[in-house]
Protein backbone atom coordinates (compact mmCIF):
# COMPACT_ATOMS: atom_id res chain seq x y z
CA UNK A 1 -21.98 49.43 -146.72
CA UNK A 2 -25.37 51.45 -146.58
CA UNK A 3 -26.50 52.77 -142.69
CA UNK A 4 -30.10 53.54 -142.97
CA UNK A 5 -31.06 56.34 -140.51
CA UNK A 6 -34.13 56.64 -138.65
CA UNK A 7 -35.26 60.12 -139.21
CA UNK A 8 -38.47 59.85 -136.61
CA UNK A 9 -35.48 59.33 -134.01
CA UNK A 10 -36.24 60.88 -131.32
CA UNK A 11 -32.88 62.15 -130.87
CA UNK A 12 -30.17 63.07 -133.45
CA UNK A 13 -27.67 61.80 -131.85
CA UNK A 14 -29.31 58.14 -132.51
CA UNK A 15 -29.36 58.79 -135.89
CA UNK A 16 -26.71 58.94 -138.95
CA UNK A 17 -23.04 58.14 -137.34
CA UNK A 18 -24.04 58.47 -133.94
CA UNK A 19 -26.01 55.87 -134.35
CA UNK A 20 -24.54 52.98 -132.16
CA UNK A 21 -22.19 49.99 -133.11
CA UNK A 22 -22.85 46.68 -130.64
CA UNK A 23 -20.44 44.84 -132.81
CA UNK A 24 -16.55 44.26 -130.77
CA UNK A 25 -14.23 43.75 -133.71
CA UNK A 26 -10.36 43.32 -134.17
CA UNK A 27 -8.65 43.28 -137.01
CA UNK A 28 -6.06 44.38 -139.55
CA UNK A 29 -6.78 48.06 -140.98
CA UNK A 30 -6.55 48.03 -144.84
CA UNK A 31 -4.28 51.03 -146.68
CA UNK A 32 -6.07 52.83 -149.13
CA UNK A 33 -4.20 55.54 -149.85
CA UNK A 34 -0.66 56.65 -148.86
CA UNK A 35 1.68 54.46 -146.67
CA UNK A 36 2.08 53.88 -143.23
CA UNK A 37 4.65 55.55 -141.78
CA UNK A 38 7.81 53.66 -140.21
CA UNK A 39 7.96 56.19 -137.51
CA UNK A 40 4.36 55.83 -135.64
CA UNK A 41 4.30 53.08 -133.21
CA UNK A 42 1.92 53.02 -130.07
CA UNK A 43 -1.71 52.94 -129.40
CA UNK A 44 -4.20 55.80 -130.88
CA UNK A 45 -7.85 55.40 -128.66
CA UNK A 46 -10.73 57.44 -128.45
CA UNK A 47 -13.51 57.30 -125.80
CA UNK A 48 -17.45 57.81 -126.31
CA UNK A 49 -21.57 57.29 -126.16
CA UNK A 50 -22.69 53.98 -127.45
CA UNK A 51 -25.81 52.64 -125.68
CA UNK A 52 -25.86 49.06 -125.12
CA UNK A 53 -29.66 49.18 -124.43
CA UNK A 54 -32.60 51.29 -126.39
CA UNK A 55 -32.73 54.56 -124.06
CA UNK A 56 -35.20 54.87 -121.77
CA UNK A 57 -36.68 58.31 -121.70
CA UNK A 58 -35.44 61.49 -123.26
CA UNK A 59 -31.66 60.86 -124.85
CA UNK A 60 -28.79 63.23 -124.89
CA UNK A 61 -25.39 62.48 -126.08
CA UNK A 62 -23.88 62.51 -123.47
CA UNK A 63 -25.90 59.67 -122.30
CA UNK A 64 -24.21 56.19 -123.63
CA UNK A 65 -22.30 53.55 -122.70
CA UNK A 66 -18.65 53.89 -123.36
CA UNK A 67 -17.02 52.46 -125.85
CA UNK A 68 -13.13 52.88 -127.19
CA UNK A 69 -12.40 52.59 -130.47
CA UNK A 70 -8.52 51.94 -130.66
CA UNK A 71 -6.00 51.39 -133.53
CA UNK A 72 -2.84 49.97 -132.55
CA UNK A 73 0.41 50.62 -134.95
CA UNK A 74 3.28 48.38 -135.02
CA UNK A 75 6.16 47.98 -137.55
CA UNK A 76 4.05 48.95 -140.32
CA UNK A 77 0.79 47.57 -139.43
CA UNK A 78 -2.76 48.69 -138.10
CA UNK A 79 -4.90 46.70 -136.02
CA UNK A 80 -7.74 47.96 -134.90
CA UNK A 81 -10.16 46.89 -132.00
CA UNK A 82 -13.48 48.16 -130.09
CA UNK A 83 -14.73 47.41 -126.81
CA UNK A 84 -17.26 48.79 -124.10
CA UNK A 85 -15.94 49.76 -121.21
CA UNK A 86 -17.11 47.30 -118.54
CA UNK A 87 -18.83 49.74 -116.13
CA UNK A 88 -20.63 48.31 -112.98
CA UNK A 89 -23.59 50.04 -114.34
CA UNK A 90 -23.36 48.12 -117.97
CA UNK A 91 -23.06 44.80 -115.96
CA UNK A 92 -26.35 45.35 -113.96
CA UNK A 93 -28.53 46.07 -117.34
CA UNK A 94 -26.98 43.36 -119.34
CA UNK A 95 -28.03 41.15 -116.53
CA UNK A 96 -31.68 42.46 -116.74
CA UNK A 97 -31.49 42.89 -120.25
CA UNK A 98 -32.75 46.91 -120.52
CA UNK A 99 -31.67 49.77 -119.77
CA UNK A 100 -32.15 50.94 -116.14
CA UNK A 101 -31.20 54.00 -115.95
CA UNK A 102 -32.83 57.63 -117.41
CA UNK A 103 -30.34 59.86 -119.01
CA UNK A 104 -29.45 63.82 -117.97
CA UNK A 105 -32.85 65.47 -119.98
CA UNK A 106 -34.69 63.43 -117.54
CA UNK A 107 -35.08 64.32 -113.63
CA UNK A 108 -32.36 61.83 -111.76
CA UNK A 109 -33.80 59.31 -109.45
CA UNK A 110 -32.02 59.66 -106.34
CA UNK A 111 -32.91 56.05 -105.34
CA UNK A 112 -31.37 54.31 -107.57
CA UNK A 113 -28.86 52.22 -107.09
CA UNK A 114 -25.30 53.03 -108.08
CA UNK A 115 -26.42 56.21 -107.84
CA UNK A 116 -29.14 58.49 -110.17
CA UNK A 117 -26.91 59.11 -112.92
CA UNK A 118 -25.12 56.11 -114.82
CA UNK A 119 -21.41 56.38 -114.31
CA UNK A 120 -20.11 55.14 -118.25
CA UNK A 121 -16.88 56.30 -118.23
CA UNK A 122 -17.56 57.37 -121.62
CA UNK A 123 -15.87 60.67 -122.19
CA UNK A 124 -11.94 60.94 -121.84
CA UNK A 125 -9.06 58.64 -121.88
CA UNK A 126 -6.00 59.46 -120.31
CA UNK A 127 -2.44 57.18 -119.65
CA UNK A 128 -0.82 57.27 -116.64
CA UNK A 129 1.05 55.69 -114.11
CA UNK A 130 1.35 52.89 -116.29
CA UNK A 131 -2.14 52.50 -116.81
CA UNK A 132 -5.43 54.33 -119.08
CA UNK A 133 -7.64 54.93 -117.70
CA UNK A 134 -11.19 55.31 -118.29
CA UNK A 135 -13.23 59.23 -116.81
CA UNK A 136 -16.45 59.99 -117.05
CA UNK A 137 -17.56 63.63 -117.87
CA UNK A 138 -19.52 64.40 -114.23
CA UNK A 139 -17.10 62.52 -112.09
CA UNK A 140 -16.97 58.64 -111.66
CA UNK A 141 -14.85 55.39 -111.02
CA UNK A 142 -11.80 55.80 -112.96
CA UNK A 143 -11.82 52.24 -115.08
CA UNK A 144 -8.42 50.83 -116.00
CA UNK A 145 -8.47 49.29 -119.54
CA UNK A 146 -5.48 47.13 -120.86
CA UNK A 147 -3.89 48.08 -124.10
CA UNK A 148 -3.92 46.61 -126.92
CA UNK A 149 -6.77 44.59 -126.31
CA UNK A 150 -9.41 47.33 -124.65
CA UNK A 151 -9.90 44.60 -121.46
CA UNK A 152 -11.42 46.79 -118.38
CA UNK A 153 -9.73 45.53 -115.76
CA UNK A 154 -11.53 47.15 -113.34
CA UNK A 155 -11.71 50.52 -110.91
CA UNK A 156 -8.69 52.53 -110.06
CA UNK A 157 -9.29 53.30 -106.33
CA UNK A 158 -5.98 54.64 -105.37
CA UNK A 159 -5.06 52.49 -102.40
CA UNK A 160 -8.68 53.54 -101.15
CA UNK A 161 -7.77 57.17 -100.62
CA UNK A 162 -10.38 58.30 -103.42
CA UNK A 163 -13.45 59.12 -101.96
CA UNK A 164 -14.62 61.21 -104.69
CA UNK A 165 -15.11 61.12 -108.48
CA UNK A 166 -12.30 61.40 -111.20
CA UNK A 167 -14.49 64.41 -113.72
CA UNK A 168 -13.44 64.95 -117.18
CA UNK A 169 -10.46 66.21 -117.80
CA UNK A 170 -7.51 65.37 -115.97
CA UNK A 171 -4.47 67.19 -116.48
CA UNK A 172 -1.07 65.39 -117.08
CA UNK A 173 2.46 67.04 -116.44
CA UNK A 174 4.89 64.35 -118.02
CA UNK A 175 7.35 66.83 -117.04
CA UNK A 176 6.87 65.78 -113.39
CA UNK A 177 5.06 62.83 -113.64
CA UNK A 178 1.77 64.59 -111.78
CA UNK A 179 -1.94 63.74 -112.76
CA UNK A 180 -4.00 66.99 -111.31
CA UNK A 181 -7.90 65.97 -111.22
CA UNK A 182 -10.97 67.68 -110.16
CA UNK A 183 -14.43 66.27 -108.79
CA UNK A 184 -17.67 68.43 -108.74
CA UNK A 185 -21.02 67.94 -107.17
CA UNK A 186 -24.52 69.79 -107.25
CA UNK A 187 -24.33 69.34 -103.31
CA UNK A 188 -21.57 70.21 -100.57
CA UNK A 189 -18.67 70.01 -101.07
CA UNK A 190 -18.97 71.27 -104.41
CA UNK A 191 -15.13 70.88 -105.88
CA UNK A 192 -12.81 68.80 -105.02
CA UNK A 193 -8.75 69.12 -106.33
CA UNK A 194 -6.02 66.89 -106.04
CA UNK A 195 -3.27 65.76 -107.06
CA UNK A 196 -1.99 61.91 -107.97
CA UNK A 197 1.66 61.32 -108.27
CA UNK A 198 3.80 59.64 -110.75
CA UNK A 199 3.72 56.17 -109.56
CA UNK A 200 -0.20 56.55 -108.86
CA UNK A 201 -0.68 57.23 -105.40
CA UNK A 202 -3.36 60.09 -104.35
CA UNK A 203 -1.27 62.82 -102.42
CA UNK A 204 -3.39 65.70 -102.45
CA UNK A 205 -7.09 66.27 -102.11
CA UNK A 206 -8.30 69.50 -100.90
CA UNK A 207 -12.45 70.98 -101.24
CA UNK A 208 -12.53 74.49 -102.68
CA UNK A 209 -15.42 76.91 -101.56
CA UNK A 210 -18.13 77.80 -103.56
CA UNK A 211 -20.80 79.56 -103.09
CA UNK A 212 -23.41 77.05 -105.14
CA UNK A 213 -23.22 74.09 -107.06
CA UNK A 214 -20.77 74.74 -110.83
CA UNK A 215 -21.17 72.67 -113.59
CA UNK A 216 -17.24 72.04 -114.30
CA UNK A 217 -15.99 70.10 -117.15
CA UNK A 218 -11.93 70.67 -117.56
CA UNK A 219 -9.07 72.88 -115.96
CA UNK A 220 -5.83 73.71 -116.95
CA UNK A 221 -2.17 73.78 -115.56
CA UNK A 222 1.02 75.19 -115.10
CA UNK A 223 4.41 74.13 -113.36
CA UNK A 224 3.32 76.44 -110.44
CA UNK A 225 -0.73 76.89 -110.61
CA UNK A 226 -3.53 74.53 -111.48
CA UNK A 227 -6.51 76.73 -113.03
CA UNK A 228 -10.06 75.92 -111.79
CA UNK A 229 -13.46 77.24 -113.29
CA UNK A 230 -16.38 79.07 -111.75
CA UNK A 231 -18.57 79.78 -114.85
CA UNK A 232 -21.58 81.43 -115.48
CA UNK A 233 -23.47 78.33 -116.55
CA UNK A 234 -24.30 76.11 -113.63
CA UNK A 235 -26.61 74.25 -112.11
CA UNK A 236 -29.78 76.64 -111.40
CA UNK A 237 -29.86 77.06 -107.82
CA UNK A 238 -33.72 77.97 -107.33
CA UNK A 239 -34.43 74.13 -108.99
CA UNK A 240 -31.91 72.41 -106.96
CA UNK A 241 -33.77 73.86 -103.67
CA UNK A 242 -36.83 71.89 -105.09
CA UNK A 243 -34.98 69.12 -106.01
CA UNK A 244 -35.02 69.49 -108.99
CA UNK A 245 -31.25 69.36 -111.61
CA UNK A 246 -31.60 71.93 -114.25
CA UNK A 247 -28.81 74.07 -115.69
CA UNK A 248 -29.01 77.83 -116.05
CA UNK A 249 -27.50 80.53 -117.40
CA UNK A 250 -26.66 83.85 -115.32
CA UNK A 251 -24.98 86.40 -117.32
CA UNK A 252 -25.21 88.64 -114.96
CA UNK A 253 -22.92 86.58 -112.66
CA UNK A 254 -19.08 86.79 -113.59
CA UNK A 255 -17.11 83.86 -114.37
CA UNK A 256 -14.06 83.41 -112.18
CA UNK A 257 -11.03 81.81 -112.41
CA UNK A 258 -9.35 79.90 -109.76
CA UNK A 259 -5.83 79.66 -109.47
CA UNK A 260 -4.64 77.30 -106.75
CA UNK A 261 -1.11 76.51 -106.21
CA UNK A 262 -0.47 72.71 -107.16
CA UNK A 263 0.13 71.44 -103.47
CA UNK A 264 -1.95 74.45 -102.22
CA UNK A 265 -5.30 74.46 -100.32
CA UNK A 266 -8.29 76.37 -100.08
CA UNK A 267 -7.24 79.72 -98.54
CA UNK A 268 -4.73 79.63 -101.23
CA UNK A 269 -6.96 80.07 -104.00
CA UNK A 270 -6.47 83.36 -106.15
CA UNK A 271 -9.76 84.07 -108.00
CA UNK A 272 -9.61 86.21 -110.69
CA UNK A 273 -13.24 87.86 -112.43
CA UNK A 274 -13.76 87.62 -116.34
CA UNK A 275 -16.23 88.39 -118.49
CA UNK A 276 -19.57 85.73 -118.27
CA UNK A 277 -19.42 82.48 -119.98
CA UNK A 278 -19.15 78.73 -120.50
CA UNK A 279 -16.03 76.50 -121.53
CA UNK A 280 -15.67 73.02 -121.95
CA UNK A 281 -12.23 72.74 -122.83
CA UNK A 282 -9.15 74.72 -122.11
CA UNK A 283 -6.59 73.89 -124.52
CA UNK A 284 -3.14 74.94 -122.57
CA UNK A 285 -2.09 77.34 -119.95
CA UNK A 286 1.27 78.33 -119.39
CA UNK A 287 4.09 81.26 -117.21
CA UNK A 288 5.21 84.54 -118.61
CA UNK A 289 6.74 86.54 -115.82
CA UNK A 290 3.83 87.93 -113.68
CA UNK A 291 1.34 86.62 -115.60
CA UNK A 292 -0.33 83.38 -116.27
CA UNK A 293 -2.10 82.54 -119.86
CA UNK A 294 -4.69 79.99 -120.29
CA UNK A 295 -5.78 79.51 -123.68
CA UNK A 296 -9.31 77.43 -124.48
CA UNK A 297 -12.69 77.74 -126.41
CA UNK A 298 -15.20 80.07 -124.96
CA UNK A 299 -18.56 79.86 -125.37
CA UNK A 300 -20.04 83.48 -124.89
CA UNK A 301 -24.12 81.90 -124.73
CA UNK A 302 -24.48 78.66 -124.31
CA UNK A 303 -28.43 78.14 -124.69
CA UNK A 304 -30.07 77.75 -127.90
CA UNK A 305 -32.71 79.74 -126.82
CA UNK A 306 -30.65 83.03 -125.76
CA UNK A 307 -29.38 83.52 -129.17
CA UNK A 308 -31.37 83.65 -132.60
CA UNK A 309 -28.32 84.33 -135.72
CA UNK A 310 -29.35 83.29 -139.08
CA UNK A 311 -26.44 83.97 -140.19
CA UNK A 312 -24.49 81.19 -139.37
CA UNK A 313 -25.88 77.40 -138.56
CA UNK A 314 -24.93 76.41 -134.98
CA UNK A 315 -24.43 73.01 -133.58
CA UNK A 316 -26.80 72.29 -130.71
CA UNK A 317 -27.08 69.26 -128.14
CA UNK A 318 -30.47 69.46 -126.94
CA UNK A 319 -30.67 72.37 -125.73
CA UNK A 320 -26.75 73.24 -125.57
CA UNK A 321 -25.46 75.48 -128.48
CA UNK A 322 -22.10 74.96 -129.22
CA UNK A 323 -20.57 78.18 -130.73
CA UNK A 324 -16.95 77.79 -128.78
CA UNK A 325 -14.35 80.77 -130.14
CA UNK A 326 -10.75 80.22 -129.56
CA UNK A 327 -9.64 82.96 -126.94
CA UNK A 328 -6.77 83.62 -124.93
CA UNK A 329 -7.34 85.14 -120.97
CA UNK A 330 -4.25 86.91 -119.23
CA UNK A 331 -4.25 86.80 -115.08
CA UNK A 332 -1.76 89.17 -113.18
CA UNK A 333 -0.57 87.55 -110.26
CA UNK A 334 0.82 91.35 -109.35
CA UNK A 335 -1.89 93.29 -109.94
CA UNK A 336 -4.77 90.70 -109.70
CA UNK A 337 -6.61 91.46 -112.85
CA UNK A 338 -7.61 89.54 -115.73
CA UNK A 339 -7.56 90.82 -119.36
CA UNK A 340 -8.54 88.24 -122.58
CA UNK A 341 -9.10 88.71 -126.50
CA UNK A 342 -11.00 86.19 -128.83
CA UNK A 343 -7.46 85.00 -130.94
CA UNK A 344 -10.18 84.19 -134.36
CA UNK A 345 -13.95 83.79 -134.98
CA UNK A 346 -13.68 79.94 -136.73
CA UNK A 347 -16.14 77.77 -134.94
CA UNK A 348 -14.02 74.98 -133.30
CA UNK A 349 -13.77 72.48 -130.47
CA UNK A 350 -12.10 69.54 -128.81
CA UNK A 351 -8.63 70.86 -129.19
CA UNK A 352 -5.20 69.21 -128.56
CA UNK A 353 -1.85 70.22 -128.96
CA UNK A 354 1.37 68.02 -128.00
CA UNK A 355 1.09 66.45 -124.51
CA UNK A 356 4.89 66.07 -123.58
CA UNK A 357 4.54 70.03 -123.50
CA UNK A 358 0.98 70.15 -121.64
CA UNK A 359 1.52 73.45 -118.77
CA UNK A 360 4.28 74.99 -120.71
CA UNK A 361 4.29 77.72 -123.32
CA UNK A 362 3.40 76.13 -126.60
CA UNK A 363 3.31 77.25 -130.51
CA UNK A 364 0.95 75.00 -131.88
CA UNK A 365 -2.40 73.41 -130.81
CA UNK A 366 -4.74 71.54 -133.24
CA UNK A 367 -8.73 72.67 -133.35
CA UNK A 368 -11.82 70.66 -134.85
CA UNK A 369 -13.33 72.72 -137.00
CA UNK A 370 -17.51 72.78 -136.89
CA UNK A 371 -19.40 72.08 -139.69
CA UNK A 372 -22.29 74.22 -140.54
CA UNK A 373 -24.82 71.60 -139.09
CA UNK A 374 -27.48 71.15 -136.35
CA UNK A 375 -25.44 68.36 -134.56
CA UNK A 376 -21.88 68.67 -133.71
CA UNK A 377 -19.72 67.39 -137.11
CA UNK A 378 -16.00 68.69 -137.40
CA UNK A 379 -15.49 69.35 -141.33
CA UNK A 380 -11.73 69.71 -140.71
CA UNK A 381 -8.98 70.14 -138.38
CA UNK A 382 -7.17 73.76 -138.08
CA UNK A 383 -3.77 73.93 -136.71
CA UNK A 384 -3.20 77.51 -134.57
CA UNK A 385 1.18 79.26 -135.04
CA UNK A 386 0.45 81.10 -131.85
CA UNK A 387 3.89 82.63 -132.65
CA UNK A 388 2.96 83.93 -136.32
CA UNK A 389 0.06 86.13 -135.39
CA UNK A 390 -2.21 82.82 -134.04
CA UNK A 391 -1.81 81.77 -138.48
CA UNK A 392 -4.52 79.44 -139.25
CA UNK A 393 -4.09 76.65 -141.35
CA UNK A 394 -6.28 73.76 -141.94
CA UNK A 395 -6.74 70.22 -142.98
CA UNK A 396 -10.31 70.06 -145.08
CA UNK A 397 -11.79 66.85 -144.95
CA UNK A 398 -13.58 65.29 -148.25
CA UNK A 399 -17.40 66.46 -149.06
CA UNK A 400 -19.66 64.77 -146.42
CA UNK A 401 -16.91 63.05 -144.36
CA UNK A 402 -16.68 64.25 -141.02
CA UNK A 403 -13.69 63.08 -138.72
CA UNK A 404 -13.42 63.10 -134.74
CA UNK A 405 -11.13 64.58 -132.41
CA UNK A 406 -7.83 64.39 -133.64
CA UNK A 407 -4.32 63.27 -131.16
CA UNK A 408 -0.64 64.17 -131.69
CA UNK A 409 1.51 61.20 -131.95
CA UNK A 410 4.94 62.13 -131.98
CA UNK A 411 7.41 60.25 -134.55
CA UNK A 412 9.48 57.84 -132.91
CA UNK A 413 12.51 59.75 -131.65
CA UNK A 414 10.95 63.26 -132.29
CA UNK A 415 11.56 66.12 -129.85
CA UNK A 416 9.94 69.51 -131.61
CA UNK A 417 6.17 70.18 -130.70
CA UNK A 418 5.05 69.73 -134.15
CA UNK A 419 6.96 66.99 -135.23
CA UNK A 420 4.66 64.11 -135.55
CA UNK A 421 0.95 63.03 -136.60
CA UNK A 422 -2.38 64.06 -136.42
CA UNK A 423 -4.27 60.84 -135.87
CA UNK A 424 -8.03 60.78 -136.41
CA UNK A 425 -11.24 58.40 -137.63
CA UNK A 426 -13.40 60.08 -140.23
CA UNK A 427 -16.12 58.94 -142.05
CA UNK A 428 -18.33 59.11 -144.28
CA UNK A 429 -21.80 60.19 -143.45
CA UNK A 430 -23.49 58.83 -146.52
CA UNK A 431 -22.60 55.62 -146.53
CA UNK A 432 -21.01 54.89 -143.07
CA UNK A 433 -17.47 54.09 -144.27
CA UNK A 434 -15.22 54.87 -141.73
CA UNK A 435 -11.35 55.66 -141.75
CA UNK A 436 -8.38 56.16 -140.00
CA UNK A 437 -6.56 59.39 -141.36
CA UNK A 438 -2.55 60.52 -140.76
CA UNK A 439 -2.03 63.95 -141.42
CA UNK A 440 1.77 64.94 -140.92
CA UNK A 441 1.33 67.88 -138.21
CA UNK A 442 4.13 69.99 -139.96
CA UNK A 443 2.57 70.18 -143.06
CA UNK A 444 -1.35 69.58 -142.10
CA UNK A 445 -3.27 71.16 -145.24
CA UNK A 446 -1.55 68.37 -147.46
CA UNK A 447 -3.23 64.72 -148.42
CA UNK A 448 -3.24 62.38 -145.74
CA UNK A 449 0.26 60.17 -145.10
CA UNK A 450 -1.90 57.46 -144.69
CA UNK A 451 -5.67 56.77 -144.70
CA UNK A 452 -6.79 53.39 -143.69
CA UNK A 453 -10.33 51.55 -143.77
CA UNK A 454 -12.06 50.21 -140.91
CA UNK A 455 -14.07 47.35 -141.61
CA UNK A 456 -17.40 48.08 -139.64
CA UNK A 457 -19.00 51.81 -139.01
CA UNK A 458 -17.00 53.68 -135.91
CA UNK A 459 -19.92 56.20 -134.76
CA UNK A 460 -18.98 59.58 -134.23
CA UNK A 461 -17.24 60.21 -130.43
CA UNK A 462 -15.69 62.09 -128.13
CA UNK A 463 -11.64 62.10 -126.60
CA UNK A 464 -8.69 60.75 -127.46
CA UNK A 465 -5.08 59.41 -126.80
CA UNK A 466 -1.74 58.10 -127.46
CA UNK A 467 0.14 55.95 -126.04
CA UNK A 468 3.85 55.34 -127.29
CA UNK A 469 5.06 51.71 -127.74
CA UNK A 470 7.34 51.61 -124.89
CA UNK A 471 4.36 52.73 -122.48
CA UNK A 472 2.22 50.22 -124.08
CA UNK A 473 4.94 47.58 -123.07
CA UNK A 474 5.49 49.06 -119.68
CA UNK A 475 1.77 48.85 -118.82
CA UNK A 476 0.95 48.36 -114.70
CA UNK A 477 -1.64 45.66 -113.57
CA UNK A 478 -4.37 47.10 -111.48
């Protein structure tokens, strides 16, 4: 199959693999190299931007419709299936044919119905209380969507206790059952926490002071503390008063870090005062005596235009560089300081690690590894032995094949936090041929277990994850 790209795009991310699919396809997954394994039964998903409709105005990533791209595995077989999330906001323009909406380069029209951004649910995916569900990265409807088939069956509304947005990234303790969540907003009240419990029903929701509008995109968790982020990139303040949305960056301010007890409210906040920057994901955080550890990808200047290296090729979305550095930041609940070291200087992003052990202290996570490009490519996958040193080791994929965020999936059975797969698509950026890869997670810089080929293109996306067979058949209506 030959993908022709449009190089007078006026965005790369319409172009080469992230150019969009509009084709929904099922079927069976052919094996082209290894086996499947016995052991790896569930559902393996992964959320992102594919725009129904030619963009209208200036596009950014971060701007398309979502669409999941799922492989199911069953006793030795791989299905795979793709469907748009059904969004409110994709029904209105497929009833008027066009796209309705501007993206985020563009100013937001406040008048618009549904609001002046369009809610796609496009960027995380995330399985609980019997249901996935569906988040969009500045806060939206949560959408429920049916496994295996990918049917949206509509918004999770909690009873009608949410009256805010569900942002990218909920945390999950499937120790206790807990979903913790977050909502921001460039206008009073500008955070929102809560908490959802393990049947699905919205217990806590709480607004946290602050003094101006954050642009937050994750937090992290413990069994005592959820971890909330006041960065130095936000939403410029001087723009907003003209109505205006543009983000800046403020190095001079510090970024803090929040640390709320789960149940806890405002007043309970602990902020602790680190060193300026921006983060998009944490990957764990976790107890050691008087101190709690959160471990993520900092980005130490976030603007194309505030740095200028030639040695190194950085990816960029619009105007977003994206130079993240795995680092490690240490708060003292005693003596209320922070302390943090970069843990290695290898480019990476979008990393996971073994759910069942999400808030607890963890060996292993698993890191996409940037490609020397203008656009954001992952070139491999590098597994972090946080208890040998932080040891790198790394899974390289072929010459020109890039792959997507990878997910755990434990073996059937399994209980150790590395004892499992690596699940990922990858493809090919020649020739669009896409794959599924399974990389044994104990022994990651070996050949694939298993790679399988799709039969259409699966453009290049965002977040991922598993569900285990006996979820899948345990699934909750809406």
């Amino acid at each position: 199959m030959t993908v022709t790209t449009d190089r007078n795009t006026r965005s790369p991310y319409l172009a080469g693999n992230y150019r969009p699919t509009h084709t929904e396809l099922t079927c069976d997954l052919e094996v082209v190299a290894g086996s499947l394994p016995a052991d790896l039964n569930g559902v393996f998903a992964r959320n992102g931007a594919n725009p129904r409709f030619e963009p209208k105005g200036r596009y950014h990533w971060f701007d398309g419709d979502g669409m999941i791209h799922a492989v199911e595995f069953a006793n030795g077989t791989a299905t795979y299936r793709n469907r748009y999330v059904r969004t409110a906001a994709l029904a209105r323009e497929e009833d008027a044919g066009e796209c309705l909406w501007t993206g985020i380069l563009e100013q937001p029209d406040f008048a618009q119905p549904g609001g002046p951004y369009k809610d796609t649910a496009n960027t995380d995916l995330v399985f609980h209380a019997g249901q996935l569900l569906a988040v969009w990265w500045l806060g939206g409807e949560p959408h429920v969507v049916r496994l295996p088939d990918l049917e949206t069956l509509g918004v999770q509304n909690y009873e009608g206790k949410r009256t805010r947005g569900l942002s990218a990234h909920p945390k999950l303790d499937m120790h206790t059952g807990e979903l913790m969540w977050f909502d921001h907003k460039p206008f009073p009240p500008y955070l929102t926490y809560g908490v959802i419990s393990p049947d699905g029903e919205l217990v806590h929701q709480v607004d946290i002071d602050l003094p101006g509008p954050r642009l937050q995109h994750d937090l992290a968790i413990t069994p005592n503390w959820s971890i909330l982020l006041d960065m130095s990139m936000m939403f410029d303040p001087d723009a907003l008063a003209h109505g205006k949305v543009r983000l800046g960056w403020f190095p001079e301010k510090v970024t803090r870090f929040g640390l709320i007890p789960r149940f806890g409210g405002n007043d309970d906040v602990r902020w602790f005062d680190a060193e300026a920057m921006f983060m998009y994901h944490t990957v764990n955080a976790w107890e050691e005596g008087d101190e709690v550890v959160l471990v993520g990808c900092r980005i130490d200047e976030p603007f194309t235009e505030s740095v200028a290296d030639p040695s190194r090729i950085v990816p960029a979305i619009a105007s977003l560089r994206l130079a993240p550095l795995f680092h490690e930041w240490r708060f003292n609940l005693r003596t209320g300081r922070c302390t943090e070291r970069q843990l290695d200087d290898a480019l990476a992003e979008f990393p996971r690690m073994d759910n069942r052990a999400l808030g607890r202290k963890t060996r292993y996570s698993y890191h996409q590894r940037c490609a020397e490009a203008p656009t954001l490519l992952f070139d491999g996958v590098i597994k972090y032995d946080y208890d040998n040193g932080c040891r790198a080791e790394a899974h390289t994929y072929p010459s020109g094949w890039f792959g997507g965020e990878t997910v755990f999936a434990p073996r059937d059975g399994s209980t150790a936090e590395d004892d499992g797969y690596l699940v990922t698509f990858v493809a090919d950026e020649a020739t669009g041929t896409s794959e599924v890869f399974v990389l044994d997670a104990q022994r990651i810089a070996d050949e694939p277990v298993c790679r399988l080929r799709v039969a259409q293109r699966v453009p290049t996306g965002y977040h991922t994850w598993w569900v285990d067979a006996a979820s899948v058949g345990a699934q909750r209506p809406l």
